[in-house]
PDB file of N, CA and C in Angstrom:
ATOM      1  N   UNK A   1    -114.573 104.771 -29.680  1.00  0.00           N
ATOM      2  CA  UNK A   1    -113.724 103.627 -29.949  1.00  0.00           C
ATOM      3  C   UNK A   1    -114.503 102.668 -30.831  1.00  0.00           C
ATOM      4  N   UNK A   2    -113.941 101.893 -32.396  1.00  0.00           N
ATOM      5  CA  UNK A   2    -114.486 101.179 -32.739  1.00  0.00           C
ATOM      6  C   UNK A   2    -113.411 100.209 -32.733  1.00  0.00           C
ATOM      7  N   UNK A   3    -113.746  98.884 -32.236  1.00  0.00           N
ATOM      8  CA  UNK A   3    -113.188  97.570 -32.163  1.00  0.00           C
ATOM      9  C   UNK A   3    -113.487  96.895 -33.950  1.00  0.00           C
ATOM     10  N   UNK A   4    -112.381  96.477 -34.264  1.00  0.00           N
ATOM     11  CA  UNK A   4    -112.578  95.366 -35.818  1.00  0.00           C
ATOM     12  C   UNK A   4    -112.238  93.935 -35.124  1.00  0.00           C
ATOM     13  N   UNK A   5    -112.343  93.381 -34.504  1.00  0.00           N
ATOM     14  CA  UNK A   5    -111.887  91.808 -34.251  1.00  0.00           C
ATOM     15  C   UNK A   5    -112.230  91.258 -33.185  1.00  0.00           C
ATOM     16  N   UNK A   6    -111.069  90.616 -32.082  1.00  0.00           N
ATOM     17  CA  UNK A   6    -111.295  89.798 -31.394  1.00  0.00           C
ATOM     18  C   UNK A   6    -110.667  90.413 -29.875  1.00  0.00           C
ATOM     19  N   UNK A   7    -111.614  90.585 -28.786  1.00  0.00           N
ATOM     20  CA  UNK A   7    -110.939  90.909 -27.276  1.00  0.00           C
ATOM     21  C   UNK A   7    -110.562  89.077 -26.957  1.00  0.00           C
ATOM     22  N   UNK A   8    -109.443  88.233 -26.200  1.00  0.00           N
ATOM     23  CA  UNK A   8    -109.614  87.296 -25.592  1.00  0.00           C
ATOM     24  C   UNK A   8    -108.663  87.764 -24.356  1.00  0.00           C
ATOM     25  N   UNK A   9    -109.360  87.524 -23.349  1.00  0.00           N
ATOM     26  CA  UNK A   9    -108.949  87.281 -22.055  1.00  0.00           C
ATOM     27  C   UNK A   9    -110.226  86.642 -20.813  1.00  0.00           C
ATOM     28  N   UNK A  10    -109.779  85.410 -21.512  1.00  0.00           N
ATOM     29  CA  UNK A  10    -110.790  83.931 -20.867  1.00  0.00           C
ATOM     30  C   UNK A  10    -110.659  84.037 -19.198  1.00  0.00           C
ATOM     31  N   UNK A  11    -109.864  84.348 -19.027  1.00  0.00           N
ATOM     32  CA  UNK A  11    -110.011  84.732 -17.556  1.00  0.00           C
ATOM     33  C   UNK A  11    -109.580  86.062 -16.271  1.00  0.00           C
ATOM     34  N   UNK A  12    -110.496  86.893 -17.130  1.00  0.00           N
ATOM     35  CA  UNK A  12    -110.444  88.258 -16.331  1.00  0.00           C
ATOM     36  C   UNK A  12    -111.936  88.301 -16.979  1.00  0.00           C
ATOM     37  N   UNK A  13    -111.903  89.809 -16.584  1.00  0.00           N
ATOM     38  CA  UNK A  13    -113.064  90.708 -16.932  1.00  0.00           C
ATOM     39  C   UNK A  13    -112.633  91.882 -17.909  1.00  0.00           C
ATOM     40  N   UNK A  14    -113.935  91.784 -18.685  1.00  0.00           N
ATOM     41  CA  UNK A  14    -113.700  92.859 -19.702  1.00  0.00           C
ATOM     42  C   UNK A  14    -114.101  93.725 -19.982  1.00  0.00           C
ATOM     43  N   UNK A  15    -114.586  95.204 -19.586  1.00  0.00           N
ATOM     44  CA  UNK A  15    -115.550  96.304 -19.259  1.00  0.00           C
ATOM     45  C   UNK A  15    -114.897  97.404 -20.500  1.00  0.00           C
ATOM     46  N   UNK A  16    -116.850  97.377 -21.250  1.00  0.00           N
ATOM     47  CA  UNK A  16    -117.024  98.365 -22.067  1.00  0.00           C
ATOM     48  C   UNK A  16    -117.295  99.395 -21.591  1.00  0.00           C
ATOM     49  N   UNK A  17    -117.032 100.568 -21.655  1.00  0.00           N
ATOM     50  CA  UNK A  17    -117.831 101.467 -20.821  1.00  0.00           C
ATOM     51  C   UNK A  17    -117.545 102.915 -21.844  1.00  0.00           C
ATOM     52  N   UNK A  18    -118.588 103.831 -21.219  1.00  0.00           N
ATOM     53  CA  UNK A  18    -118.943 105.175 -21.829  1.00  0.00           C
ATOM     54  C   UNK A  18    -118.748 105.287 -23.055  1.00  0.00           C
ATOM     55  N   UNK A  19    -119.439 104.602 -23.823  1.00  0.00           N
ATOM     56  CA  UNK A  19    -120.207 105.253 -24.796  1.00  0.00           C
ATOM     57  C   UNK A  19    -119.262 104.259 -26.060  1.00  0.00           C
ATOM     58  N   UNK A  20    -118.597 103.065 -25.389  1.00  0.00           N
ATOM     59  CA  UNK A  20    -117.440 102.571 -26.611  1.00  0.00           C
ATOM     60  C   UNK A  20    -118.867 102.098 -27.743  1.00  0.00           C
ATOM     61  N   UNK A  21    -118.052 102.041 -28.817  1.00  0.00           N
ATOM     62  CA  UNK A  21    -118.868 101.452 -29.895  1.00  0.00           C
ATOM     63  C   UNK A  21    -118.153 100.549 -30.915  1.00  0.00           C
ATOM     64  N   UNK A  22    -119.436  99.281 -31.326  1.00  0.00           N
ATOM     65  CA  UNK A  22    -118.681  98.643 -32.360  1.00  0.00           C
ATOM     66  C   UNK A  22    -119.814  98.318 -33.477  1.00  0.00           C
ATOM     67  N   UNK A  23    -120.479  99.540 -33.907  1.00  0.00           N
ATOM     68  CA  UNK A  23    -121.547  99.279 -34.310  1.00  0.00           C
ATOM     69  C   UNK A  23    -121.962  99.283 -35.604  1.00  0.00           C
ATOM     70  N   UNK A  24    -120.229  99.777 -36.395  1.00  0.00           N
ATOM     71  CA  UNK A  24    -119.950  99.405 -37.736  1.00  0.00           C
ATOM     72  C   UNK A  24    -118.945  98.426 -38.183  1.00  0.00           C
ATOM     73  N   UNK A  25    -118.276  97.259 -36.891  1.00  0.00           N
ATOM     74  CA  UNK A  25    -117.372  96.705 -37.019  1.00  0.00           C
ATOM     75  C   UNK A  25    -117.908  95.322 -36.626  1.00  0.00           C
ATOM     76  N   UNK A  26    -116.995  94.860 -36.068  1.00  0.00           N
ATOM     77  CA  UNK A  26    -117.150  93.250 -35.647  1.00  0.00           C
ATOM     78  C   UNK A  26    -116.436  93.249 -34.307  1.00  0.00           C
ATOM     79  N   UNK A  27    -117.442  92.812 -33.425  1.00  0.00           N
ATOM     80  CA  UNK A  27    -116.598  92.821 -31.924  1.00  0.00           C
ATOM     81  C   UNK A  27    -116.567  91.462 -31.398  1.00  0.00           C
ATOM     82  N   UNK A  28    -115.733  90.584 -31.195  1.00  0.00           N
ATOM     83  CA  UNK A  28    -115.666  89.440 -30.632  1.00  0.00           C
ATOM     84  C   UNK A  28    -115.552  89.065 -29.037  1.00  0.00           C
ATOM     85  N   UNK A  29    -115.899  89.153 -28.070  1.00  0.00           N
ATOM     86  CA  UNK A  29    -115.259  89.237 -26.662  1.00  0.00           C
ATOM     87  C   UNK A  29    -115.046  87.992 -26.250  1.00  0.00           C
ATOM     88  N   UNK A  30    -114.077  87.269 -25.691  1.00  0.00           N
ATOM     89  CA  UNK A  30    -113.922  86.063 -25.451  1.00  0.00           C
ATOM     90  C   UNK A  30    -113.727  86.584 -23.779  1.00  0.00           C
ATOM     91  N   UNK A  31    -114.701  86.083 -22.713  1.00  0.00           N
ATOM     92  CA  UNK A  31    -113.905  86.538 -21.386  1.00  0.00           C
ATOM     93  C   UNK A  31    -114.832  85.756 -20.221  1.00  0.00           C
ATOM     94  N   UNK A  32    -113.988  85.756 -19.267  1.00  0.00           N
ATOM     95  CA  UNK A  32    -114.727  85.234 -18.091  1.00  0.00           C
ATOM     96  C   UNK A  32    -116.261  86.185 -17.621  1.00  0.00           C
ATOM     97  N   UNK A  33    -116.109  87.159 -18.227  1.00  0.00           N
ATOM     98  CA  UNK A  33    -117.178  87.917 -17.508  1.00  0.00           C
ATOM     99  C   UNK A  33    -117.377  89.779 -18.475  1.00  0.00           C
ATOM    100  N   UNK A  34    -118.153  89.870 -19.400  1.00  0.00           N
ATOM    101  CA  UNK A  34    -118.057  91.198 -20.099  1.00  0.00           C
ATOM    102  C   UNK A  34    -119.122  92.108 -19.369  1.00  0.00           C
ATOM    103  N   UNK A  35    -118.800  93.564 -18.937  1.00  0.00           N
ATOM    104  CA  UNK A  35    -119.650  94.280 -18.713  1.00  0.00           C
ATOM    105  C   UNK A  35    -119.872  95.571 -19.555  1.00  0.00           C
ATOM    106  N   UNK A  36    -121.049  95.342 -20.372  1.00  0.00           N
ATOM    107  CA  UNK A  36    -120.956  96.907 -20.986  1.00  0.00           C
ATOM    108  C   UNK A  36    -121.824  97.665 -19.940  1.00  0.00           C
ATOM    109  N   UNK A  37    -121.296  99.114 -20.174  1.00  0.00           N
ATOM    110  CA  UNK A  37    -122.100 100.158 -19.551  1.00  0.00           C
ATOM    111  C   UNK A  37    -121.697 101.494 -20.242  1.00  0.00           C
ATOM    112  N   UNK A  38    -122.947 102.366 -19.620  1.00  0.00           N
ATOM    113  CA  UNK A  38    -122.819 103.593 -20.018  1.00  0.00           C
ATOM    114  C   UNK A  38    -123.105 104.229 -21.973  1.00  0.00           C
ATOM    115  N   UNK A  39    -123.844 103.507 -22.573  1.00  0.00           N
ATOM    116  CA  UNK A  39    -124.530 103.535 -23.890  1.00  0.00           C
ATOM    117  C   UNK A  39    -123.315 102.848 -24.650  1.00  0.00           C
ATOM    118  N   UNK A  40    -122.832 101.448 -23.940  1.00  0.00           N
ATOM    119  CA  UNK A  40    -121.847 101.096 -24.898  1.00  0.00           C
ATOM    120  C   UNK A  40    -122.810  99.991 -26.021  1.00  0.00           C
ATOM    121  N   UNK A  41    -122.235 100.288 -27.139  1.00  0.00           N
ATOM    122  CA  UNK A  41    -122.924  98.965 -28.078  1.00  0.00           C
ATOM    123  C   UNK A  41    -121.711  97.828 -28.860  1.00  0.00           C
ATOM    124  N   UNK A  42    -122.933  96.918 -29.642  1.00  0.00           N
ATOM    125  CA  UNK A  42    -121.591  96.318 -30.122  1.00  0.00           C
ATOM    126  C   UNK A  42    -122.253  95.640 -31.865  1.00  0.00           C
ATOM    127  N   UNK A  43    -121.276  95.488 -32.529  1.00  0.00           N
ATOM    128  CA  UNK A  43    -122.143  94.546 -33.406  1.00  0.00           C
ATOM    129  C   UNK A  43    -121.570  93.461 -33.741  1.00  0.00           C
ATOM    130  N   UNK A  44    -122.328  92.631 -34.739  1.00  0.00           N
ATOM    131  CA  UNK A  44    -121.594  91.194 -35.010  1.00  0.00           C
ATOM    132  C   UNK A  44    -121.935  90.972 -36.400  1.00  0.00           C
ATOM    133  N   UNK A  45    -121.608  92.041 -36.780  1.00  0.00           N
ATOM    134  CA  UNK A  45    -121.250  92.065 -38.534  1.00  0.00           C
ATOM    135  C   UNK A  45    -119.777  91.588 -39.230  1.00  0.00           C
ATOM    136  N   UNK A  46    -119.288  90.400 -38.844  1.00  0.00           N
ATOM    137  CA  UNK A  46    -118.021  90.486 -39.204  1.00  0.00           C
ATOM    138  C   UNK A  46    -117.944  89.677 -40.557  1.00  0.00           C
ATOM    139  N   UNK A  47    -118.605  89.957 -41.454  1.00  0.00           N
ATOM    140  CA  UNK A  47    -118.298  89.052 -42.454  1.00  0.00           C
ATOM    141  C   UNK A  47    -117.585  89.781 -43.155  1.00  0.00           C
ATOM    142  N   UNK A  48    -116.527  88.763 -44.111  1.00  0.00           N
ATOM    143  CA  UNK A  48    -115.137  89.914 -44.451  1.00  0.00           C
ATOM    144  C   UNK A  48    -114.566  90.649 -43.671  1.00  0.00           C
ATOM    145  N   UNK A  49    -113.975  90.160 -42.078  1.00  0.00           N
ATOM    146  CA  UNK A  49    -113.270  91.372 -41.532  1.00  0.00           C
ATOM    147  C   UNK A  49    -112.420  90.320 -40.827  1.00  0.00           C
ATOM    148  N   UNK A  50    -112.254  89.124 -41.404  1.00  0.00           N
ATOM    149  CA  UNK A  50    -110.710  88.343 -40.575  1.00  0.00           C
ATOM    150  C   UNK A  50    -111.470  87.454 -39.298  1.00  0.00           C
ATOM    151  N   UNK A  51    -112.281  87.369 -38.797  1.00  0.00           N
ATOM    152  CA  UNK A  51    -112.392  86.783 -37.513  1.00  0.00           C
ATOM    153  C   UNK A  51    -113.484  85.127 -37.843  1.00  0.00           C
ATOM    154  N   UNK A  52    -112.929  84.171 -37.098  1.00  0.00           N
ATOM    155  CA  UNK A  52    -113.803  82.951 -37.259  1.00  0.00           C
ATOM    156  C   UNK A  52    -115.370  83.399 -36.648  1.00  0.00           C
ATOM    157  N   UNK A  53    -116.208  82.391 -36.764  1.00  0.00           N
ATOM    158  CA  UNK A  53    -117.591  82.381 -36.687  1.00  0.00           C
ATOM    159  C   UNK A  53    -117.435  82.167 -34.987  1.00  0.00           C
ATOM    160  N   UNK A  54    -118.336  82.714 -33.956  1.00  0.00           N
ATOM    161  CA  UNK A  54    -117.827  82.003 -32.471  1.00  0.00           C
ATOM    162  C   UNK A  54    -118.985  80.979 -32.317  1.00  0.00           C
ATOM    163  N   UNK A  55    -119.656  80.275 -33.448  1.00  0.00           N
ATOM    164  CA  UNK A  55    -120.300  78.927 -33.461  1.00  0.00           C
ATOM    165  C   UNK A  55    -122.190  79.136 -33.268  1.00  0.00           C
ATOM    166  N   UNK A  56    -122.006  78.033 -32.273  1.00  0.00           N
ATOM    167  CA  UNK A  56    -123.524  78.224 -31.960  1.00  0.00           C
ATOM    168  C   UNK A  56    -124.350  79.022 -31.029  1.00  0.00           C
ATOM    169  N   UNK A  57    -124.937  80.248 -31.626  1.00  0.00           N
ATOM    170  CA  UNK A  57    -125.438  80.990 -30.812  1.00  0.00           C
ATOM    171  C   UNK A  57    -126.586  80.201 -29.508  1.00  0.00           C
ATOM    172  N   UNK A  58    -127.302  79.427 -29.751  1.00  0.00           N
ATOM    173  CA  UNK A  58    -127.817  78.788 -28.304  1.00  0.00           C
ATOM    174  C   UNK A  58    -126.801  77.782 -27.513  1.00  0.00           C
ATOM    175  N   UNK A  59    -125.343  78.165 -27.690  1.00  0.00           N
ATOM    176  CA  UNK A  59    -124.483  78.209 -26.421  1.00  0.00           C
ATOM    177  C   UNK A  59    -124.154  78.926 -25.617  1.00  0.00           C
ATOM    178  N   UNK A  60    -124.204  80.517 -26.305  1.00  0.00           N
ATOM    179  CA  UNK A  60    -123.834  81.686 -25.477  1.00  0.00           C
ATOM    180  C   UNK A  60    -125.020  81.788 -24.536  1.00  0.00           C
ATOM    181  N   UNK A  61    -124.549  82.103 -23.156  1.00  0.00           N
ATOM    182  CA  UNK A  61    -125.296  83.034 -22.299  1.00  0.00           C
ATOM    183  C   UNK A  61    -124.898  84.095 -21.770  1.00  0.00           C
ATOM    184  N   UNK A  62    -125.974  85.037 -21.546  1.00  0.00           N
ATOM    185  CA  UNK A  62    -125.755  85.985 -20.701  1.00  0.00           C
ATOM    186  C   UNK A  62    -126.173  85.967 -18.825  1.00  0.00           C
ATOM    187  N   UNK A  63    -125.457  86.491 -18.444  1.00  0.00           N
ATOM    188  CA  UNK A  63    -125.564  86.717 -16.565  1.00  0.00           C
ATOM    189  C   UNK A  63    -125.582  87.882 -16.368  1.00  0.00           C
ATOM    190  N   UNK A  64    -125.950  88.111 -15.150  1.00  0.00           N
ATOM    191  CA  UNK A  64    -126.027  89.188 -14.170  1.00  0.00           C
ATOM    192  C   UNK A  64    -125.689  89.376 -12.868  1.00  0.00           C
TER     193      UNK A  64
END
């Protein structure tokens, strides 16, 4: 599976799993909670592919 844009669902969960890839596209995840697993990747190459900037990277965090 390659994703070009934007997942939003701000309040659920959003699970990558087995082996999805976005590693020639642009993956956006907007969500209460993302879990990749199982050799999933992602990238954030989206320039020229439609999607806004999601801002300042020392806002994002990650959890566990």
């Amino acid at each position: 599976m390659n994703v070009t844009g934007a997942i939003y669902a701000p309040t659920t969960t959003v699970v990558y799993a087995g082996g999805a890839s976005g590693a020639n596209g642009c993956t956006q995840i907007i969500a209460q909670t993302v879990k990749l697993t199982g050799g999933t990747s992602l990238s954030a190459n989206c320039s020229g592919k439609g999607t806004k900037s999601i801002g300042n990277p020392a806002l994002t965090a990650l959890a566990d």
